[in-house]
N, C-alpha and C. Protein backbone atom coordinates (compact mmCIF):
# COMPACT_ATOMS: atom_id res chain seq x y z
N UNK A 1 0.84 -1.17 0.00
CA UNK A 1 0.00 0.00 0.00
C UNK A 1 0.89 1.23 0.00
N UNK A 2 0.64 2.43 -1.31
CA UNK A 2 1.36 3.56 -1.30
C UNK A 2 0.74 4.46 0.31
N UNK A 3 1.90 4.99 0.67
CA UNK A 3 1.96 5.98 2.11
C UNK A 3 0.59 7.00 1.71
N UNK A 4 0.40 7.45 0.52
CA UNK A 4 -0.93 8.31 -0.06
C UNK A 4 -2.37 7.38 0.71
N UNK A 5 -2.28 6.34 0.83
CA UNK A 5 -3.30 5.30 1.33
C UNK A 5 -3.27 5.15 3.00
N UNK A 6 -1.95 4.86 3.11
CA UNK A 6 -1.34 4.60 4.58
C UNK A 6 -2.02 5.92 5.47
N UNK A 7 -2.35 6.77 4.94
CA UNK A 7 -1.82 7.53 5.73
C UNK A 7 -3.63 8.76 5.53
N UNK A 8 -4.31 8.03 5.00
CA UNK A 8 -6.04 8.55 4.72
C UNK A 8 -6.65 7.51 6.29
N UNK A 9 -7.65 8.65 6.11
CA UNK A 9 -8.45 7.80 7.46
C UNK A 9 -9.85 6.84 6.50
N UNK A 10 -10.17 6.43 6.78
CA UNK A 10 -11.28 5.56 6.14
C UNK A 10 -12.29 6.56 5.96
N UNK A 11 -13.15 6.32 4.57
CA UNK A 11 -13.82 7.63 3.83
C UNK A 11 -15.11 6.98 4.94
N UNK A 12 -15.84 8.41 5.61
CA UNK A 12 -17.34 8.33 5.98
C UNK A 12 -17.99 8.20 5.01
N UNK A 13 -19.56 7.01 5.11
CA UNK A 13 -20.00 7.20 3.95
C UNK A 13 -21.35 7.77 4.35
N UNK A 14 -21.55 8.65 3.43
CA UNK A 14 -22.72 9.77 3.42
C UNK A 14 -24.23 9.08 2.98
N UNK A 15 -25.25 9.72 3.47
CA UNK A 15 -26.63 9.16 2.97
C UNK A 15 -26.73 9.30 1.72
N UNK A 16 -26.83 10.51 1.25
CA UNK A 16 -26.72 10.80 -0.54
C UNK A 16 -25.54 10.53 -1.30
N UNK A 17 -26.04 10.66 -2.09
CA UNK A 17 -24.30 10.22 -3.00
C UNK A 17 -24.30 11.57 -3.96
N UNK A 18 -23.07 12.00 -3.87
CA UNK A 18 -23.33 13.22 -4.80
C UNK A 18 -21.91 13.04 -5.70
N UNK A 19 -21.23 12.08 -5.63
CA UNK A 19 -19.57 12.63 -6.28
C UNK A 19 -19.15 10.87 -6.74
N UNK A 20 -18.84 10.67 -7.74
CA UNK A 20 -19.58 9.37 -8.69
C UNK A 20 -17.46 9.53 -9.10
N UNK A 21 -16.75 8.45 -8.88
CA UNK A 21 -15.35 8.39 -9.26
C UNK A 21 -15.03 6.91 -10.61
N UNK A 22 -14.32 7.72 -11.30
CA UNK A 22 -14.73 6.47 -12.89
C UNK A 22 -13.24 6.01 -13.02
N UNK A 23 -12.23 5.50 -12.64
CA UNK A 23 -10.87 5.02 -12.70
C UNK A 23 -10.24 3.81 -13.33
N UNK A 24 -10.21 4.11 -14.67
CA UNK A 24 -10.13 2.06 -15.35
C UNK A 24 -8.38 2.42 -15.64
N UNK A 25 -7.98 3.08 -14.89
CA UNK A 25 -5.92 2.83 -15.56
C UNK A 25 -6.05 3.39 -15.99
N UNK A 26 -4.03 3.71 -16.16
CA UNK A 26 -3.82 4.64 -17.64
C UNK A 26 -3.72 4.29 -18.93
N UNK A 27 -4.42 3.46 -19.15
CA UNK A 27 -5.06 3.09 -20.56
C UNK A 27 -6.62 2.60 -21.04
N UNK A 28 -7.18 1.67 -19.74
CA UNK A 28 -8.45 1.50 -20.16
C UNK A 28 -9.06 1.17 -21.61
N UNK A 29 -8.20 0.37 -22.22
CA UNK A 29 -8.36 -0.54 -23.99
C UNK A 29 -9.74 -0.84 -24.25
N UNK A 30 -10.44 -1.30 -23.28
CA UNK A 30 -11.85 -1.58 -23.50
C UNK A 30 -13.07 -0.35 -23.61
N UNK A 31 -12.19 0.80 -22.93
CA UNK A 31 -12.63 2.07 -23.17
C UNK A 31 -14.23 1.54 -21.60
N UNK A 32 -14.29 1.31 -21.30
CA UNK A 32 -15.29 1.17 -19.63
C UNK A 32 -15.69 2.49 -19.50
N UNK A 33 -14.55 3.66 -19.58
CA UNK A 33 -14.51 5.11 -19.22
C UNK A 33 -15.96 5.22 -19.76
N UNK A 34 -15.88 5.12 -20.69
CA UNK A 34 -17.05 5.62 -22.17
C UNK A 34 -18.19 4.88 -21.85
N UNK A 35 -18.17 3.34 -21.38
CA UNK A 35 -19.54 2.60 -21.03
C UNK A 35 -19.37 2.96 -19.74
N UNK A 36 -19.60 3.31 -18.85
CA UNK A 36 -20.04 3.96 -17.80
C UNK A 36 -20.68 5.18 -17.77
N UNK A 37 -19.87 5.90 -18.58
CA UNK A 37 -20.50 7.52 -18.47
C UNK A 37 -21.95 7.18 -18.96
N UNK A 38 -21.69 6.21 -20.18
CA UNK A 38 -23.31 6.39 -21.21
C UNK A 38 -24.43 5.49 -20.11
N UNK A 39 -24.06 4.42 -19.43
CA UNK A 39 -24.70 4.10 -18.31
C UNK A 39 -25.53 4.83 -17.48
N UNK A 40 -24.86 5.57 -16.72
CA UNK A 40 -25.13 6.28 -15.30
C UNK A 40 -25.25 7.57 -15.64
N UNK A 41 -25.10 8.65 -16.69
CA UNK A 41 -24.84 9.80 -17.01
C UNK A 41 -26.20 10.66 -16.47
N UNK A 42 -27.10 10.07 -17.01
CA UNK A 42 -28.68 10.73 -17.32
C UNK A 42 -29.32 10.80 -15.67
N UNK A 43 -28.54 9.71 -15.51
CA UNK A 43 -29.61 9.01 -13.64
C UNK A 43 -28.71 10.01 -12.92
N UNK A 44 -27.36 10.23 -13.73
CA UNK A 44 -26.60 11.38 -12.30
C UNK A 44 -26.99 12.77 -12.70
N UNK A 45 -27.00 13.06 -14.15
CA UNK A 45 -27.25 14.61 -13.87
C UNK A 45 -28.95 14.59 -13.45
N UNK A 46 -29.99 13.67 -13.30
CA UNK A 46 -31.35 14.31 -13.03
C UNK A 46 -31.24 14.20 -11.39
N UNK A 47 -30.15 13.32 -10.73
CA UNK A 47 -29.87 13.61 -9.29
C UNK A 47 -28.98 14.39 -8.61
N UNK A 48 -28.59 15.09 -9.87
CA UNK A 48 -26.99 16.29 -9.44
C UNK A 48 -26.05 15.68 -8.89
N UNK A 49 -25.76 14.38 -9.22
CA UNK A 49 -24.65 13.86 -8.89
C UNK A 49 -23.65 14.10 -10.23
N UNK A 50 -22.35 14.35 -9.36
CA UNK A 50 -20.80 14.58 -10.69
C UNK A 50 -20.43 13.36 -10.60
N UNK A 51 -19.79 13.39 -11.73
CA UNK A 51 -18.92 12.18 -11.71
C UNK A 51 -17.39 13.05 -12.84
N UNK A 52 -16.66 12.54 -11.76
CA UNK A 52 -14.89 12.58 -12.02
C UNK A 52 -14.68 11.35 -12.61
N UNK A 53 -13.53 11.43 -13.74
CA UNK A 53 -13.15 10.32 -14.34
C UNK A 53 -11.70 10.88 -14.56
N UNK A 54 -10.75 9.58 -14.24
CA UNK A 54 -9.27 10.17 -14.26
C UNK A 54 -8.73 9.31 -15.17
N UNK A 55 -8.04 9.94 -16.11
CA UNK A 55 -7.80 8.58 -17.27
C UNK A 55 -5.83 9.42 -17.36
N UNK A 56 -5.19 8.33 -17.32
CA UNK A 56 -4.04 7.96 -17.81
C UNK A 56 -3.24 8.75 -19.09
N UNK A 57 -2.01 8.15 -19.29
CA UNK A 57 -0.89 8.80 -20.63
C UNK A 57 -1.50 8.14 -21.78
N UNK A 58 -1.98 6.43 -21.10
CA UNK A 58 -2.25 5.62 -22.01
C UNK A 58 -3.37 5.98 -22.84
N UNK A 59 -3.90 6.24 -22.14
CA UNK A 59 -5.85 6.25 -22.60
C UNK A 59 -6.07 7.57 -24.25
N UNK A 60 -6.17 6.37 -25.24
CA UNK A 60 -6.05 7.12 -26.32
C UNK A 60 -7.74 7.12 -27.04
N UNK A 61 -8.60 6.82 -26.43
CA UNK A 61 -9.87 6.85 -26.60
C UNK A 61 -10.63 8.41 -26.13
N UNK A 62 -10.33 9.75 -25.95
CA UNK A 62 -10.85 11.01 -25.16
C UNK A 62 -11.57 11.43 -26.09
N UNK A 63 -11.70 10.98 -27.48
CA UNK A 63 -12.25 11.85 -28.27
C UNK A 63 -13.38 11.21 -28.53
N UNK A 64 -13.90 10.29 -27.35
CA UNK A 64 -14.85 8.83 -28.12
C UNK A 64 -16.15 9.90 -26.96
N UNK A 65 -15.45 11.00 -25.66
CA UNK A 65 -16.09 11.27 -24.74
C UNK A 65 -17.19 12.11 -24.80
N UNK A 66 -18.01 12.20 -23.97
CA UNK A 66 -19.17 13.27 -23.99
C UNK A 66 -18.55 14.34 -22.51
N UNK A 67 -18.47 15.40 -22.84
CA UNK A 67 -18.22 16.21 -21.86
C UNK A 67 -19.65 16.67 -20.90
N UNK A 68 -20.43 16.68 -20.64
CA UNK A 68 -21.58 16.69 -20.34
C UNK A 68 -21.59 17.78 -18.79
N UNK A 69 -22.12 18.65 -18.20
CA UNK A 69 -21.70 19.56 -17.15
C UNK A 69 -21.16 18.74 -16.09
N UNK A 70 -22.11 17.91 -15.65
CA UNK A 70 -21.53 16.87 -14.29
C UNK A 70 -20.82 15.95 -14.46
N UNK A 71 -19.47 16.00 -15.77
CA UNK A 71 -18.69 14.90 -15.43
C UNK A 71 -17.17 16.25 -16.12
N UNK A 72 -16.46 15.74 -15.29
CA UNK A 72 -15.18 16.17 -15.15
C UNK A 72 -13.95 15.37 -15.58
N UNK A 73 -12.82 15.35 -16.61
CA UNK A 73 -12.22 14.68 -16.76
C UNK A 73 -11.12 15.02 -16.77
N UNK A 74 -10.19 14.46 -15.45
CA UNK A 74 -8.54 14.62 -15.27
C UNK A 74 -7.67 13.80 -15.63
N UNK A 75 -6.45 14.19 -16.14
CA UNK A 75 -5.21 13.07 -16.77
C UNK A 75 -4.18 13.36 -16.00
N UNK A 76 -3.51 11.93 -15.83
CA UNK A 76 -2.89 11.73 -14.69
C UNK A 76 -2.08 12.52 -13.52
N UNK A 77 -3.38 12.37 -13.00
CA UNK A 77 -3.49 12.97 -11.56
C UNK A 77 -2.13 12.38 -10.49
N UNK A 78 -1.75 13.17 -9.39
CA UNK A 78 -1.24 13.31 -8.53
C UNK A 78 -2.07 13.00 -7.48
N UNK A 79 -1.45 11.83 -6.42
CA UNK A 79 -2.60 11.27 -5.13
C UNK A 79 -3.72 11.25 -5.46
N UNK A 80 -4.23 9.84 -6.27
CA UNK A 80 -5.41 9.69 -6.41
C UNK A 80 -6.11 9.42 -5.14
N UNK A 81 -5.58 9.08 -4.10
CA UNK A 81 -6.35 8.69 -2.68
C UNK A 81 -7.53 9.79 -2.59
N UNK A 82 -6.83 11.29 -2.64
CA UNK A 82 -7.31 12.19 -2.86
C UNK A 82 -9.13 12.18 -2.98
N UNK A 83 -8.64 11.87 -4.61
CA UNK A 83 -10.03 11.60 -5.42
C UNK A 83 -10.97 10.38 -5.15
N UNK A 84 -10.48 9.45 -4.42
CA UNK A 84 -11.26 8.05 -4.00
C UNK A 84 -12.00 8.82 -2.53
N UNK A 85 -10.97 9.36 -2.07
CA UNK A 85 -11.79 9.39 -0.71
C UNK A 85 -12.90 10.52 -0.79
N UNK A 86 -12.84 11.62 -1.70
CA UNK A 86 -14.04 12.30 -2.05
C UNK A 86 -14.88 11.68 -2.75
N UNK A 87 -15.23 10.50 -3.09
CA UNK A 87 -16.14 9.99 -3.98
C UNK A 87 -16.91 9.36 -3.16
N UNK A 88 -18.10 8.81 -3.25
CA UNK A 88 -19.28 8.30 -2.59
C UNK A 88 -19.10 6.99 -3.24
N UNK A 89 -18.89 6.87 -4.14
CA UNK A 89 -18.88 5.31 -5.38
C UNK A 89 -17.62 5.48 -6.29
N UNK A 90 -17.21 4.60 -6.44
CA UNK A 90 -16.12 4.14 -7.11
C UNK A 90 -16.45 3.35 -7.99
N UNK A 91 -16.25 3.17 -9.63
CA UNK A 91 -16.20 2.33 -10.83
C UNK A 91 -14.91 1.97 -11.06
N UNK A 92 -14.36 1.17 -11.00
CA UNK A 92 -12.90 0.74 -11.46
C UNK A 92 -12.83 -0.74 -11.96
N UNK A 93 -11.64 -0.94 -12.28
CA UNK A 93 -11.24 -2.44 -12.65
C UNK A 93 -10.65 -3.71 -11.56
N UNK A 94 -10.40 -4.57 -12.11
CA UNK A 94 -10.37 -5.30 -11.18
C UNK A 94 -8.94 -5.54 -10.49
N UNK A 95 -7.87 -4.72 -10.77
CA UNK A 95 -6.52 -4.78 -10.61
C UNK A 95 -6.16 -4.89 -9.37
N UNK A 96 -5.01 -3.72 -8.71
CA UNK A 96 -4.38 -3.25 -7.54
C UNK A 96 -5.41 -2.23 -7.09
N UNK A 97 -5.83 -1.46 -8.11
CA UNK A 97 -6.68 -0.60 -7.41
C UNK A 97 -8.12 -1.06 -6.44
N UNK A 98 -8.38 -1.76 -6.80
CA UNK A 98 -9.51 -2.17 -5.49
C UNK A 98 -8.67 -2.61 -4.40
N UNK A 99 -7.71 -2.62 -3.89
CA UNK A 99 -7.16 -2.49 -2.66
C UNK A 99 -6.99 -1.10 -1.80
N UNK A 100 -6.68 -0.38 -2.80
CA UNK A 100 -6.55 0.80 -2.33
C UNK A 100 -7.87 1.40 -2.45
N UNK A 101 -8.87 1.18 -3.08
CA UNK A 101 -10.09 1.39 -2.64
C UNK A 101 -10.67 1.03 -1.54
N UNK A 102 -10.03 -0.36 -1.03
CA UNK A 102 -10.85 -1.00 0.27
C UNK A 102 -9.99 -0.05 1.25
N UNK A 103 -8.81 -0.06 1.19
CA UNK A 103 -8.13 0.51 2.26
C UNK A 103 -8.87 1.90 3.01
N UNK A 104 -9.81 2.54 1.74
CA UNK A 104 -10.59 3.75 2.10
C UNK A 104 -11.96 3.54 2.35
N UNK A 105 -12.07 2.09 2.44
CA UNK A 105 -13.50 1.93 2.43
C UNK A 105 -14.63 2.49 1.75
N UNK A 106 -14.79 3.03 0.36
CA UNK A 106 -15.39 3.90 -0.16
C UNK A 106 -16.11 2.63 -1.33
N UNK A 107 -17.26 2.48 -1.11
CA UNK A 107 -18.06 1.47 -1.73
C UNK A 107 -17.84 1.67 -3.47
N UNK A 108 -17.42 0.36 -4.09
CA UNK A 108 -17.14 0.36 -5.32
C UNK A 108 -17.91 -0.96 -6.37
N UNK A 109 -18.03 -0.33 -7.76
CA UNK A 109 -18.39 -1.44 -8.71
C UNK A 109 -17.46 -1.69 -9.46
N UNK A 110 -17.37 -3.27 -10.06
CA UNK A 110 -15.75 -3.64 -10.68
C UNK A 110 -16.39 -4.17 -11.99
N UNK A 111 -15.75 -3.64 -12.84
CA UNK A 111 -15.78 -4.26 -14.14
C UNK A 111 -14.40 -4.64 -14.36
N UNK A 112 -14.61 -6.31 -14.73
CA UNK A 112 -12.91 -6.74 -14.79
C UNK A 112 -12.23 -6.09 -16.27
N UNK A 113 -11.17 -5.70 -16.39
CA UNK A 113 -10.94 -5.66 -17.76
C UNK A 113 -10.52 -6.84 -19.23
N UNK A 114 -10.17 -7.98 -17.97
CA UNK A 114 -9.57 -8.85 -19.09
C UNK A 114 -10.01 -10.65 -18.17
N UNK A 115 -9.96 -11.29 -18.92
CA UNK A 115 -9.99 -12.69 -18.23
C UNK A 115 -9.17 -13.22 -16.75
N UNK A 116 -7.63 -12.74 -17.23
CA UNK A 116 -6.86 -12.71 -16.09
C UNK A 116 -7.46 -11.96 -14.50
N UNK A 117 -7.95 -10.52 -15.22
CA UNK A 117 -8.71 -10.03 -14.07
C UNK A 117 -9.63 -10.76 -12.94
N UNK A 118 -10.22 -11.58 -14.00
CA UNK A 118 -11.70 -12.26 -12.97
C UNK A 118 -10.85 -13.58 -12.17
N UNK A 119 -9.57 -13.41 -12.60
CA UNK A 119 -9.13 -14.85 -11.53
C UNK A 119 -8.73 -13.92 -9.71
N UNK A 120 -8.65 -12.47 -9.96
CA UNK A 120 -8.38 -12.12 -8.74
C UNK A 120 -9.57 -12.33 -7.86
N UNK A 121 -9.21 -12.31 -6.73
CA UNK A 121 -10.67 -13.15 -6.00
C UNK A 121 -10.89 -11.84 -4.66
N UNK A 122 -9.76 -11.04 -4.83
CA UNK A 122 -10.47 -10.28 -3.62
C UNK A 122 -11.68 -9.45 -3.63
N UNK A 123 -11.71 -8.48 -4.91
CA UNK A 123 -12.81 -7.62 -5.26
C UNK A 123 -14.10 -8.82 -5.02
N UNK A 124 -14.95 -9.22 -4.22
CA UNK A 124 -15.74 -9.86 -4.27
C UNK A 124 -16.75 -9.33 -3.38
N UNK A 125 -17.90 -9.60 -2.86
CA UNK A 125 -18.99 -9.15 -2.20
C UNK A 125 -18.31 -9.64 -0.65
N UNK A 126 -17.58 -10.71 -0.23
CA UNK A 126 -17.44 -11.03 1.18
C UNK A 126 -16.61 -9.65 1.42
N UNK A 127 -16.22 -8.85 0.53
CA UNK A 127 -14.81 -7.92 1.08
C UNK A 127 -15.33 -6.71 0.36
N UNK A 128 -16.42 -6.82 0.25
CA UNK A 128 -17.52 -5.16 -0.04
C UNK A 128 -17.69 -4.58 -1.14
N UNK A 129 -17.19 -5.32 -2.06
CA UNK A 129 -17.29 -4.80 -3.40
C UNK A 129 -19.07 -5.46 -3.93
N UNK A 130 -18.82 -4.89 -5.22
CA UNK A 130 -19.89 -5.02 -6.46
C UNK A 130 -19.39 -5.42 -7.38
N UNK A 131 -19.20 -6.67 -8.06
CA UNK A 131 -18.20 -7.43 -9.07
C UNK A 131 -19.01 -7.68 -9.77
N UNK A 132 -19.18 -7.12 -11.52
CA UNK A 132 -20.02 -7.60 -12.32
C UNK A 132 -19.41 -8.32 -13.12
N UNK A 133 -18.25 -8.55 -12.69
CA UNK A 133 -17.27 -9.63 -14.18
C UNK A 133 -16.68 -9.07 -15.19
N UNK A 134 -16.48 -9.44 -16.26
CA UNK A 134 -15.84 -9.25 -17.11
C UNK A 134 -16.81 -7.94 -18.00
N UNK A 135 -16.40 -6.82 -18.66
CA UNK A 135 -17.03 -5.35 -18.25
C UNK A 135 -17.42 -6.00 -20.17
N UNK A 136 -16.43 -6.22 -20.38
CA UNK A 136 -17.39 -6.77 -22.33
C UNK A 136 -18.61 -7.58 -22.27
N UNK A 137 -19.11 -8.15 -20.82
CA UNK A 137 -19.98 -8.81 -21.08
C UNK A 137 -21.27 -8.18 -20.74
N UNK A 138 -21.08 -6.96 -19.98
CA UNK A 138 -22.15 -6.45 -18.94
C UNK A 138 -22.54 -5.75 -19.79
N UNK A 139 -24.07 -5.33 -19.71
CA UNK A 139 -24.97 -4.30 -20.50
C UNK A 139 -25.12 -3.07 -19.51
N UNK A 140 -25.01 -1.94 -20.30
CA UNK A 140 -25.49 -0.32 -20.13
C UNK A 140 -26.18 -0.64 -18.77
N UNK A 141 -27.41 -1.26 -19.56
CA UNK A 141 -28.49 -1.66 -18.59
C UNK A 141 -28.45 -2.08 -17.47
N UNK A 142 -27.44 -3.50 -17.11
CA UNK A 142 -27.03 -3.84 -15.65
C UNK A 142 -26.45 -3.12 -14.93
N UNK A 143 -25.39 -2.29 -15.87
CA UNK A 143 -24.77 -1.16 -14.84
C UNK A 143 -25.51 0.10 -14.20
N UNK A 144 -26.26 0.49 -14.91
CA UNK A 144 -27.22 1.28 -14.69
C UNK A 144 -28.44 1.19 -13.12
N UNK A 145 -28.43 -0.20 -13.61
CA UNK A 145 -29.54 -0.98 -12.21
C UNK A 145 -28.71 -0.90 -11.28
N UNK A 146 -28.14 -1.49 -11.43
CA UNK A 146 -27.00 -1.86 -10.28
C UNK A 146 -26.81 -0.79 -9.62
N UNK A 147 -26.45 0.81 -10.63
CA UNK A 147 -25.89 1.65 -10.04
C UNK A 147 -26.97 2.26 -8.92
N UNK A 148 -27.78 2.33 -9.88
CA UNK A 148 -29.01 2.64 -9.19
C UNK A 148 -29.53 2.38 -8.00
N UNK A 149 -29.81 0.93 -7.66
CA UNK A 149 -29.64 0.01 -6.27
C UNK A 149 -28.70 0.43 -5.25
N UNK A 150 -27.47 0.64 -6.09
CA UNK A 150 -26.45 1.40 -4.96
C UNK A 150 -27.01 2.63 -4.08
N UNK A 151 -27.09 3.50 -5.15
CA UNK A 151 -26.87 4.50 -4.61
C UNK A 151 -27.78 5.17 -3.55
N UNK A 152 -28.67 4.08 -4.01
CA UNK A 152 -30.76 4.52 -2.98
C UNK A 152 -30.42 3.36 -2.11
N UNK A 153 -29.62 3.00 -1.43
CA UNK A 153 -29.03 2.26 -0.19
C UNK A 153 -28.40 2.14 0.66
N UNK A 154 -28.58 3.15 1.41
CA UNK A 154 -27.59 3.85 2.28
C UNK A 154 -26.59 2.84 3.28
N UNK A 155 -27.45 1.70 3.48
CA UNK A 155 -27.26 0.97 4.61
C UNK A 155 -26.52 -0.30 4.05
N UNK A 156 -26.53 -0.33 2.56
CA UNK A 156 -25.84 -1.40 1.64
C UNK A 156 -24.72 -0.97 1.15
N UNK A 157 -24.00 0.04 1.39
CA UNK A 157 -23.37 1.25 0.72
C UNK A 157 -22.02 1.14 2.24
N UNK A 158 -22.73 1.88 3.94
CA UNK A 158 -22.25 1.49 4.96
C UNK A 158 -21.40 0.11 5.24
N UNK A 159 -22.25 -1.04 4.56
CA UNK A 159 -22.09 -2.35 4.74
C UNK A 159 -20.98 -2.80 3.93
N UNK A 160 -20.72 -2.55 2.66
CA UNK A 160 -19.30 -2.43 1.66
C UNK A 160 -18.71 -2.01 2.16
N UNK A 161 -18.68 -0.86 2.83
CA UNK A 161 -17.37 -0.07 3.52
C UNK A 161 -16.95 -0.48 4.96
N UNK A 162 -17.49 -1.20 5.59
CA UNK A 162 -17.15 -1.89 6.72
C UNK A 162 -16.83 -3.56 6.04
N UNK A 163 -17.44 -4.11 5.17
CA UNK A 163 -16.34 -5.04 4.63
C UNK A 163 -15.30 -5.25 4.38
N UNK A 164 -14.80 -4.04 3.83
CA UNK A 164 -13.49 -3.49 2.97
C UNK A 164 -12.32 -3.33 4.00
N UNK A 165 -13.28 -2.20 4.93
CA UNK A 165 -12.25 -2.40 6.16
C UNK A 165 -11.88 -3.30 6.99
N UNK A 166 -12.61 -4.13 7.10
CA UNK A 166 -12.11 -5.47 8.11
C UNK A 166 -10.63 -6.04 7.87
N UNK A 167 -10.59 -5.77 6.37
CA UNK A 167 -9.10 -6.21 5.70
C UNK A 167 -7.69 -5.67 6.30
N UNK A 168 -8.20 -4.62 6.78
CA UNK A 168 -6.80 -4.02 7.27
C UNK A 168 -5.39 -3.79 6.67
N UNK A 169 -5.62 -3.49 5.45
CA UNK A 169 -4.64 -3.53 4.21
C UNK A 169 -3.73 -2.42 4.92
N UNK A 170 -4.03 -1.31 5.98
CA UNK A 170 -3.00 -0.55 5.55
C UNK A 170 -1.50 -0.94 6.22
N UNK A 171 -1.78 -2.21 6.83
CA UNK A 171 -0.78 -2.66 7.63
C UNK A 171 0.20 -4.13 7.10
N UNK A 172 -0.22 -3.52 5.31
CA UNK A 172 0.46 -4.83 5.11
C UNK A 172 2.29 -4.60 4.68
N UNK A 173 2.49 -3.07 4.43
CA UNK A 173 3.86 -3.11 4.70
C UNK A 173 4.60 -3.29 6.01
N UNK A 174 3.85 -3.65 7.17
CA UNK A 174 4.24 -3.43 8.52
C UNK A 174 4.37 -5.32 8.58
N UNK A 175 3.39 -6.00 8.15
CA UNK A 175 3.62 -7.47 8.20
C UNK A 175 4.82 -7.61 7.21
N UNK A 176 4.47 -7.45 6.03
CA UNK A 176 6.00 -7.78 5.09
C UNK A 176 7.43 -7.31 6.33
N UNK A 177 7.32 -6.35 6.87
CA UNK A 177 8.71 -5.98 7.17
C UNK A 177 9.05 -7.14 8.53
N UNK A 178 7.90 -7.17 9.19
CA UNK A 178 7.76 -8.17 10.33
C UNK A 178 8.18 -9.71 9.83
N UNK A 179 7.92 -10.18 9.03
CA UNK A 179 8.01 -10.81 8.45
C UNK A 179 9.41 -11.88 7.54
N UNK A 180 10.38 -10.62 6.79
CA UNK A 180 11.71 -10.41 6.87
C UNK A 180 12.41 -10.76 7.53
N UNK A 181 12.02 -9.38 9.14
CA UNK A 181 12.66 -9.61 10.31
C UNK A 181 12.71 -11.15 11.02
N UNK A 182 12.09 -11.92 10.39
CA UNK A 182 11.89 -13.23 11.50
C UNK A 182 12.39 -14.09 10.76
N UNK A 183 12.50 -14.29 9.56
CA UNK A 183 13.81 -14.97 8.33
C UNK A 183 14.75 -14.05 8.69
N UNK A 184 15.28 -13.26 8.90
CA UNK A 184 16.56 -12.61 9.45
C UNK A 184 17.35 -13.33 10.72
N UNK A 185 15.89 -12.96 11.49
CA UNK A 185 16.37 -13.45 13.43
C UNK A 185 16.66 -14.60 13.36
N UNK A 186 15.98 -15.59 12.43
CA UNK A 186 15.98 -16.71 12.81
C UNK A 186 17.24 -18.17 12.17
């Protein structure tokens, strides 16, 4: 876990949701960026919810985007913790970054990007996520519901983010070093 993580207190999560975070890497090949916005776009601006989307060096798809008032789009950002822990919901992939999402406890939906993705097993519902699988397979439509369900659930929303935290990720450079030390001592 980067010290940017280490070092955030676990995000409160709010009754309303007003601040919608869209993060697929700095490349995002499947372009997710783009099926998400067209997803959730309409349901966030008639609830005045924004949505931030932070896309990468890689990400050569910007011109595929709708700029629309309530969505904001930054390239590669500095301390994304930053931007996770102001968000109410998180959309991302299924990588490293849902760790550092749990570490903030900030309730998230995962679209995997690739096959390899869906073999990671942590992003799962026992550890507070929303895992719809592989993101080529999912429709507008499911994401949309889904999102929807989220966000009018205050108490399902709470419940992800006390999953997430049980993990206690931010203490896993403190075990690695512990750890070392006892193949050292020993």
């Amino acid at each position: 876990m980067r010290d940017e993580f280490i070092l955030k207190s676990p995000k409160p999560i709010n009754k309303n949701v007003k601040n919608i975070l869209i993060t697929y890497g700095g490349v995002d090949p499947k372009n997710y960026t783009k099926k998400i916005i067209t997803a959730i776009q309409k349901e966030c601006e008639k609830r005045e919810i924004r949505i931030k989307v932070i896309i990468g060096f890689g990400y050569k798809q910007l011109n595929t985007l709708k700029f629309p008032k309530n969505v904001e789009i930054l390239n590669n950002v500095q301390n994304i913790s930053d931007h996770m822990y102001n968000a109410d919901l998180i959309f991302s992939s299924a990588g490293r970054t849902v760790y550092e999402i749990a570490s903030l406890g900030v309730p998230a939906i995962i679209l995997a990007q690739n096959n390899r993705e869906l073999k990671h097993c942590f992003c799962n519902r026992k550890n507070g996520f929303i895992n719809l699988g592989l993101g080529t397979l999912v429709t507008n439509q499911s994401i949309r519901e889904r999102f929807i369900k989220t966000i009018e659930n205050y108490g399902k929303r709470k419940l992800m983010s006390k999953l997430m935290l049980k993990n206690d990720l931010k203490l896993g450079k403190q075990r690695v070093m512990n750890l070392i030390e006892k193949v050292i001592n020993s």
